[in-house]
C-alpha atoms as a PDB file:
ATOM      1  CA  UNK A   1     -31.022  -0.462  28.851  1.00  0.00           C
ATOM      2  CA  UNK A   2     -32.439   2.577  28.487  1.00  0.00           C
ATOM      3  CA  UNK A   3     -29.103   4.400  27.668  1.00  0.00           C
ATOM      4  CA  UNK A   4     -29.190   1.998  24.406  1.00  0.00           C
ATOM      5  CA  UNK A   5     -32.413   3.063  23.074  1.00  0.00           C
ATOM      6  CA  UNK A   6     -31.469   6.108  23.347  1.00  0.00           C
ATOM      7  CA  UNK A   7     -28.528   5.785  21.516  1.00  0.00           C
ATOM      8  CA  UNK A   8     -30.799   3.527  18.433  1.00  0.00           C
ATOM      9  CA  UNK A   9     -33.693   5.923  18.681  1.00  0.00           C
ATOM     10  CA  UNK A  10     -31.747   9.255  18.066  1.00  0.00           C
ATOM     11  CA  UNK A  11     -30.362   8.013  14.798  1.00  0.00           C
ATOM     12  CA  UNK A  12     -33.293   7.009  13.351  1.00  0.00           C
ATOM     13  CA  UNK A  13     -35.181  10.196  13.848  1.00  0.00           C
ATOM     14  CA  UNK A  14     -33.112  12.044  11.789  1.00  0.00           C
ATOM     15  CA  UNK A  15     -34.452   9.735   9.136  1.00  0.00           C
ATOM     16  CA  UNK A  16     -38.236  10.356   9.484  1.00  0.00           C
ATOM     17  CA  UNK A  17     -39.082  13.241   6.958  1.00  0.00           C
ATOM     18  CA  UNK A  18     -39.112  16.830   8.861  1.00  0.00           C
ATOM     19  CA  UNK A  19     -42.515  17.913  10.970  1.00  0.00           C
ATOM     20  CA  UNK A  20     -45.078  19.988  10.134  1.00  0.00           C
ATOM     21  CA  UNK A  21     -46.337  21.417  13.635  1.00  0.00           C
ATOM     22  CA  UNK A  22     -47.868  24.531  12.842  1.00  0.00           C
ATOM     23  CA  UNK A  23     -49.832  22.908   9.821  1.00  0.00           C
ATOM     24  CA  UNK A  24     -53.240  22.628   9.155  1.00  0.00           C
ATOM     25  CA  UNK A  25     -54.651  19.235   9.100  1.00  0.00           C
ATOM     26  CA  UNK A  26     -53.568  17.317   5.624  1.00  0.00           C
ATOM     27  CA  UNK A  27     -57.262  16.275   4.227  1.00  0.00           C
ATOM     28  CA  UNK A  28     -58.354  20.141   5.872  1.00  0.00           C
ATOM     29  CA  UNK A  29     -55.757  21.306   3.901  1.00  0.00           C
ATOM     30  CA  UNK A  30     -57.444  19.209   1.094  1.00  0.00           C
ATOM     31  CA  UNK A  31     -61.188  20.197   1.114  1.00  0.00           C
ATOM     32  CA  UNK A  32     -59.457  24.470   1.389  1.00  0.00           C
ATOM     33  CA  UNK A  33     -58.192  23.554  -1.993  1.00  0.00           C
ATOM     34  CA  UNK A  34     -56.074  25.380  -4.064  1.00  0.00           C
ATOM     35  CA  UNK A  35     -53.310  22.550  -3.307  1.00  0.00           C
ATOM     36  CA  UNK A  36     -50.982  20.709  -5.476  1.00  0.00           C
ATOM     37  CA  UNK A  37     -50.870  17.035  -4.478  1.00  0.00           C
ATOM     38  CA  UNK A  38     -47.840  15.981  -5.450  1.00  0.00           C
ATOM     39  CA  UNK A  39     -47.304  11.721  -5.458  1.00  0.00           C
ATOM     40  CA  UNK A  40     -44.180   9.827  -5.775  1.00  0.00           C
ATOM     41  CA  UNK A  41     -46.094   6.560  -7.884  1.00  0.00           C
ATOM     42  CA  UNK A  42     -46.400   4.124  -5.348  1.00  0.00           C
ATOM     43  CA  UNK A  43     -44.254   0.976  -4.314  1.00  0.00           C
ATOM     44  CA  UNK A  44     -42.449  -0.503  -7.313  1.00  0.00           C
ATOM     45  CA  UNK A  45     -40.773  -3.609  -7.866  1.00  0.00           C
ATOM     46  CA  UNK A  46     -36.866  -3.911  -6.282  1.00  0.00           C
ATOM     47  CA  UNK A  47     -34.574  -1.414  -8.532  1.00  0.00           C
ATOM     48  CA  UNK A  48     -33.284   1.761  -8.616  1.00  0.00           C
ATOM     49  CA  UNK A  49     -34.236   3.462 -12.149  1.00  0.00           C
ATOM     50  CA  UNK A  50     -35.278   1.317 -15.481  1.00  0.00           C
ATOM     51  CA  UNK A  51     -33.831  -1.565 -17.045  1.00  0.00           C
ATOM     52  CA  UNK A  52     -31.104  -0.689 -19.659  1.00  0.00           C
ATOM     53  CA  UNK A  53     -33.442  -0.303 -23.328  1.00  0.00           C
ATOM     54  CA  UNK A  54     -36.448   0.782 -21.455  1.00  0.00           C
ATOM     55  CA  UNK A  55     -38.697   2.733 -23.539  1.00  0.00           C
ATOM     56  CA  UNK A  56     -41.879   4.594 -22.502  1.00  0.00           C
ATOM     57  CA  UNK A  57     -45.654   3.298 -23.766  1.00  0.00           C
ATOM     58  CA  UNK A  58     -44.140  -0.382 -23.276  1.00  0.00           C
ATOM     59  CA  UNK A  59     -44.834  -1.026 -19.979  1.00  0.00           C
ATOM     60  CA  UNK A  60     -43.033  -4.466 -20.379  1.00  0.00           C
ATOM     61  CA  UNK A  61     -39.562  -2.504 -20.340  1.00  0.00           C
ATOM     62  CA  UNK A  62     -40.357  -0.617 -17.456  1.00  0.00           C
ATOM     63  CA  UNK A  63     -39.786  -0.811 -13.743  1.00  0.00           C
ATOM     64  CA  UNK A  64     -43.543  -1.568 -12.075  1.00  0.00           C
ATOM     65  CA  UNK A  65     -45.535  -1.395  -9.373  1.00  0.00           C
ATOM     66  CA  UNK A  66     -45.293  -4.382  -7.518  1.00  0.00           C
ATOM     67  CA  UNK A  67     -48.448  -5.875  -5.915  1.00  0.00           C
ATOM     68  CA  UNK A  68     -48.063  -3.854  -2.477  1.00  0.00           C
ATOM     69  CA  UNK A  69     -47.789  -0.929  -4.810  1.00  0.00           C
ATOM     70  CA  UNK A  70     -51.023  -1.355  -6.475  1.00  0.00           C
ATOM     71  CA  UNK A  71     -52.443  -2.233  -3.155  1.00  0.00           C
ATOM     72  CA  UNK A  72     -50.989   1.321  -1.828  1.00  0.00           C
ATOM     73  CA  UNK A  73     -52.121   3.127  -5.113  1.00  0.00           C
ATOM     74  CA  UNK A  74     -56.133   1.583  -4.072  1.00  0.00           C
ATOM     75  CA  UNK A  75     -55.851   2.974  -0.499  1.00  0.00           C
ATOM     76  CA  UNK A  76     -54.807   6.278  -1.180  1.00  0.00           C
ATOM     77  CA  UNK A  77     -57.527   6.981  -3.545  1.00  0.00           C
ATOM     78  CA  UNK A  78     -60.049   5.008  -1.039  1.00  0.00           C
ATOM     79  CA  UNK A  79     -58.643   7.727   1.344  1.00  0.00           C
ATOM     80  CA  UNK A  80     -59.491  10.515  -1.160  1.00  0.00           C
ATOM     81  CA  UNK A  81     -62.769   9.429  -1.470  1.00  0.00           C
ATOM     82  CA  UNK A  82     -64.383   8.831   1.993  1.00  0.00           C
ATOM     83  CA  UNK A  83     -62.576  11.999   2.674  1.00  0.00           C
ATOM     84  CA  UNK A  84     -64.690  14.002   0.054  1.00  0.00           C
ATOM     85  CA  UNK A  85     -61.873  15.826  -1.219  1.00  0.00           C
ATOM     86  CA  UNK A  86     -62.639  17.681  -4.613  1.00  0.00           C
ATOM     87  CA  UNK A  87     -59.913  16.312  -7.844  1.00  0.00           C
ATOM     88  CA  UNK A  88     -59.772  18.855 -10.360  1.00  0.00           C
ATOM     89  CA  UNK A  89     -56.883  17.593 -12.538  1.00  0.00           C
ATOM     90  CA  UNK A  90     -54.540  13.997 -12.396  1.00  0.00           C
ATOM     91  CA  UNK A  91     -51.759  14.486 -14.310  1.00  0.00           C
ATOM     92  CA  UNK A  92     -48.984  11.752 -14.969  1.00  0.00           C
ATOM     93  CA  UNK A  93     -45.564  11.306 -15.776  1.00  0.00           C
ATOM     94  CA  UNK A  94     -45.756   9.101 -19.117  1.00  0.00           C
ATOM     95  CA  UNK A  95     -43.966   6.295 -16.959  1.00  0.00           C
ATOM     96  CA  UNK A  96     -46.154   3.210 -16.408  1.00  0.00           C
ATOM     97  CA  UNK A  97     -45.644   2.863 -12.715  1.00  0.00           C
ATOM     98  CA  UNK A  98     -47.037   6.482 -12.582  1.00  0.00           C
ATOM     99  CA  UNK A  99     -49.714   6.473 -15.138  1.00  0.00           C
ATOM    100  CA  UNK A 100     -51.510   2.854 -13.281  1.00  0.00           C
ATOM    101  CA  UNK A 101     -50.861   4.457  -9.912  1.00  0.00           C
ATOM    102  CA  UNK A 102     -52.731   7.688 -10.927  1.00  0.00           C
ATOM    103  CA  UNK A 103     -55.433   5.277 -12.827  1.00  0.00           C
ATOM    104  CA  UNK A 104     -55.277   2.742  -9.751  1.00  0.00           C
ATOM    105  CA  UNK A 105     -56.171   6.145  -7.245  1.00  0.00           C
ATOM    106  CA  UNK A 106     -58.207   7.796  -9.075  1.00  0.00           C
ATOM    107  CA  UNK A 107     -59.337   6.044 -12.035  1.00  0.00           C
ATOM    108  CA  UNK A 108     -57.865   8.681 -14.934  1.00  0.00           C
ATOM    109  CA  UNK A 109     -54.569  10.266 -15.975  1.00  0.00           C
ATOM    110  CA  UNK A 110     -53.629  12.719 -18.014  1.00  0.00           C
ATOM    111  CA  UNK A 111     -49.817  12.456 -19.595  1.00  0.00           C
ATOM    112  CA  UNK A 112     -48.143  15.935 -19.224  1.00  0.00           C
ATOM    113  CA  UNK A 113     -44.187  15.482 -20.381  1.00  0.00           C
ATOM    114  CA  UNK A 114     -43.562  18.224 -17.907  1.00  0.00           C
ATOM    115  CA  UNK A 115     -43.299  15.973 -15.033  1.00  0.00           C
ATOM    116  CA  UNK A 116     -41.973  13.082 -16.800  1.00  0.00           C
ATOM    117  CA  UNK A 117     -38.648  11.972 -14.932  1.00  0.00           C
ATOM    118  CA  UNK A 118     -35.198  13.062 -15.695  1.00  0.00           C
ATOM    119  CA  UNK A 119     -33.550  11.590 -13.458  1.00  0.00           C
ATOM    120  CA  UNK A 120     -30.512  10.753 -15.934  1.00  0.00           C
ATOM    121  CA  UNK A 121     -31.467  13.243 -17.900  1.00  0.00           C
ATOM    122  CA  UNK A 122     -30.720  17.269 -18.151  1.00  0.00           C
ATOM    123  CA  UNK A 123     -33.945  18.607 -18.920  1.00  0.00           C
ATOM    124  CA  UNK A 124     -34.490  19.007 -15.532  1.00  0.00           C
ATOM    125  CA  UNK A 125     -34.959  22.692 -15.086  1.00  0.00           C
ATOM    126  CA  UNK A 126     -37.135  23.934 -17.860  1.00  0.00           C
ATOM    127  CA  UNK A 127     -39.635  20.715 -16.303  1.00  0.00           C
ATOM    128  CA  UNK A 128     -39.550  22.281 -12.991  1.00  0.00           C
ATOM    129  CA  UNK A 129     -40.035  26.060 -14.357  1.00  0.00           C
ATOM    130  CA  UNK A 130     -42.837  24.837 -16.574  1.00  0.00           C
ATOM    131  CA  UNK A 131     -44.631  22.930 -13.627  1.00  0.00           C
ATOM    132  CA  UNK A 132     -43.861  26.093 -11.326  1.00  0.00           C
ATOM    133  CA  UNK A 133     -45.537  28.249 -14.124  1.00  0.00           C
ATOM    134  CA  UNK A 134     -48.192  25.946 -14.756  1.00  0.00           C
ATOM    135  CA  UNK A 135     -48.697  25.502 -11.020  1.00  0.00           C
ATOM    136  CA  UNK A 136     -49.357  29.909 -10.575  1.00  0.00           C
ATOM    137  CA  UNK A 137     -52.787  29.892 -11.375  1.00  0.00           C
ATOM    138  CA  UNK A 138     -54.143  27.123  -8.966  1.00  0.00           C
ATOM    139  CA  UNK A 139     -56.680  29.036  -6.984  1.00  0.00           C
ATOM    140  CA  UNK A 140     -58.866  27.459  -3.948  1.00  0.00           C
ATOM    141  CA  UNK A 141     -61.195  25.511  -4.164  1.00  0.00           C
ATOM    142  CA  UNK A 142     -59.137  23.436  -7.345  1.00  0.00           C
ATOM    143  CA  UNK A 143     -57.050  20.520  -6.500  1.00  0.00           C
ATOM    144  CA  UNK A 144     -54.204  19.254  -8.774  1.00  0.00           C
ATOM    145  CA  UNK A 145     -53.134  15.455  -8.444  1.00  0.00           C
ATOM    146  CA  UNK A 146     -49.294  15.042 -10.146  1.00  0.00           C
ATOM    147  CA  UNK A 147     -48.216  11.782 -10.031  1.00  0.00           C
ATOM    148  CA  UNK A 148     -44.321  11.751 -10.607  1.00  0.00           C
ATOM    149  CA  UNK A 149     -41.061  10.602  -9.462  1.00  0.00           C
ATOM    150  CA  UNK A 150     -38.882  11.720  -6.748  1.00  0.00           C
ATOM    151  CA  UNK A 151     -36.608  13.553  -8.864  1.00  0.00           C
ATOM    152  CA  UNK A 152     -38.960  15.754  -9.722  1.00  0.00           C
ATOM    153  CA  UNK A 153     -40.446  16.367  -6.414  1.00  0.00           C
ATOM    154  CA  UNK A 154     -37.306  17.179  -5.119  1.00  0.00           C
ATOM    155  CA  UNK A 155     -36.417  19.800  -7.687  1.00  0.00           C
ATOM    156  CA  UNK A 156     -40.534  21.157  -7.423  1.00  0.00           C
ATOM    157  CA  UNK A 157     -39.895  21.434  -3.051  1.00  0.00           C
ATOM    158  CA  UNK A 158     -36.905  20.550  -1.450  1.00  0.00           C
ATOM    159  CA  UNK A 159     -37.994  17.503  -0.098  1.00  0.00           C
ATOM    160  CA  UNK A 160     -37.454  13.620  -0.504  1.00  0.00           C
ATOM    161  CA  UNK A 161     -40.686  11.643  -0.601  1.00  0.00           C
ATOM    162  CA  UNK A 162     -40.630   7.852  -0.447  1.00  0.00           C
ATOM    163  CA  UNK A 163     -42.734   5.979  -2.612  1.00  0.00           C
ATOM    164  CA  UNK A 164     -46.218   6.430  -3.017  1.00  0.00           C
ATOM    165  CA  UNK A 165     -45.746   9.502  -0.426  1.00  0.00           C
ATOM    166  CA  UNK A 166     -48.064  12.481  -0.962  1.00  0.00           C
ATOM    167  CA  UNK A 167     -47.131  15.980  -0.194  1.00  0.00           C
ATOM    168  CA  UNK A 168     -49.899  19.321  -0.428  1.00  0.00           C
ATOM    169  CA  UNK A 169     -47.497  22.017  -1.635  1.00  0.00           C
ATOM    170  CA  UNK A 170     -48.639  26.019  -2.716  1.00  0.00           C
ATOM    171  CA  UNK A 171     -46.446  27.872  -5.033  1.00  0.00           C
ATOM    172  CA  UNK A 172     -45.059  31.019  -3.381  1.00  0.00           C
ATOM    173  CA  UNK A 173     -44.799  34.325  -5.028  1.00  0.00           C
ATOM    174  CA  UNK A 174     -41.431  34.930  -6.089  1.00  0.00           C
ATOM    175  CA  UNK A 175     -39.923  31.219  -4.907  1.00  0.00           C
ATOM    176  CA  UNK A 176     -38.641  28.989  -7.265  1.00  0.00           C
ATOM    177  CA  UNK A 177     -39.726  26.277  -5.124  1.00  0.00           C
ATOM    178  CA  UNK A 178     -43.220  24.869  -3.489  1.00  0.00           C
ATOM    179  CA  UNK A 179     -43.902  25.207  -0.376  1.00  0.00           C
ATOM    180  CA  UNK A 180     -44.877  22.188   1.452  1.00  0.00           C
ATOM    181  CA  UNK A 181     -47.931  22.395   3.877  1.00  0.00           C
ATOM    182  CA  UNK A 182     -48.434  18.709   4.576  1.00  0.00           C
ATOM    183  CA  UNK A 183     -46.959  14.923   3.574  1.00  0.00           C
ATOM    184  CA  UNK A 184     -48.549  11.614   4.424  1.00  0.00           C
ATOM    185  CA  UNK A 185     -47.540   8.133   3.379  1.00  0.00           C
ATOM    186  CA  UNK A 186     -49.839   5.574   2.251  1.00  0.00           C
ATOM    187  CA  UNK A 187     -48.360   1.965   3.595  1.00  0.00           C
END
């Protein structure tokens, strides 16, 4: 019997996302500042993309958050709050799932095309080098809160966050990626 869970367990950890031993606490990380919370909009209704004819500021066409989503969106900014960590800036993809989990967290949102997704889509790169470039001048104790997709996460770090998942990333002089300090989920 034991033989067997080994065999299931071993799988499955190469699914959880990679460990960050050496890091600093995530919400110490937080209250430093000087991070760039990046956050995959929380839990949407089943799909992968949009419906065909989507179109963005009609939220009817969309892919939304479904009602765990909404519920996840509430407790990560409940989080951010009895955690006293300082929000300088929430930014938002102009996608509705992202814009009401940004507003559902922390209650405002500003639209910045930059992050909008592209995931079938070719403007990928000149997103990512303007969020890199915009990203330069973040200096401690300022926090940035861009809520986005997981393509554009990816292309910003590296890394593959799952739905309303948060990661604290720095940019890096001379990287064309962040680097990521911390991640935590919100379930």
């Amino acid at each position: 019997m034991r033989r067997r869970t080994c065999l299931i367990a071993a799988p499955l950890a190469l699914l959880r996302p990679p460990a960050f031993a050496q890091a600093p606490d995530f919400w110490a990380l937080l209250r430093e500042g000087g991070v760039a919370v990046l956050i995959r909009h929380a839990q949407t209704e089943p799909g992968l993309g949009d419906p065909p004819g989507f179109r963005l500021g009609q939220c009817q066409t969309q892919r939304k958050l479904s009602a765990e989503g909404r519920a996840q969106a509430k407790r990560l900014g409940e989080a951010f709050r009895r955690a006293g960590v300082r929000v300088d800036e929430v930014r938002s993809s102009a996608w509705c799932r992202c814009v009401d989990t940004a507003q559902l967290a922390f209650g405002q949102a500003t639209v910045w095309p930059a992050i909008n997704s592209f995931f079938r889509d070719n403007g990928g790169d000149a997103q990512t080098a303007e969020v890199l470039q915009a990203l330069q001048g973040l200096q401690r104790p300022r926090n940035w809160v861009l809520v986005t997709h997981q393509v554009n996460i990816t292309a910003l770090t590296g890394e593959v966050p799952s739905m309303g998942e948060v990661l604290l990333a720095r940019t890096q002089p001379g990287q064309t990626r962040l680097q990521v300090l911390a991640r935590h989920a919100f379930h």
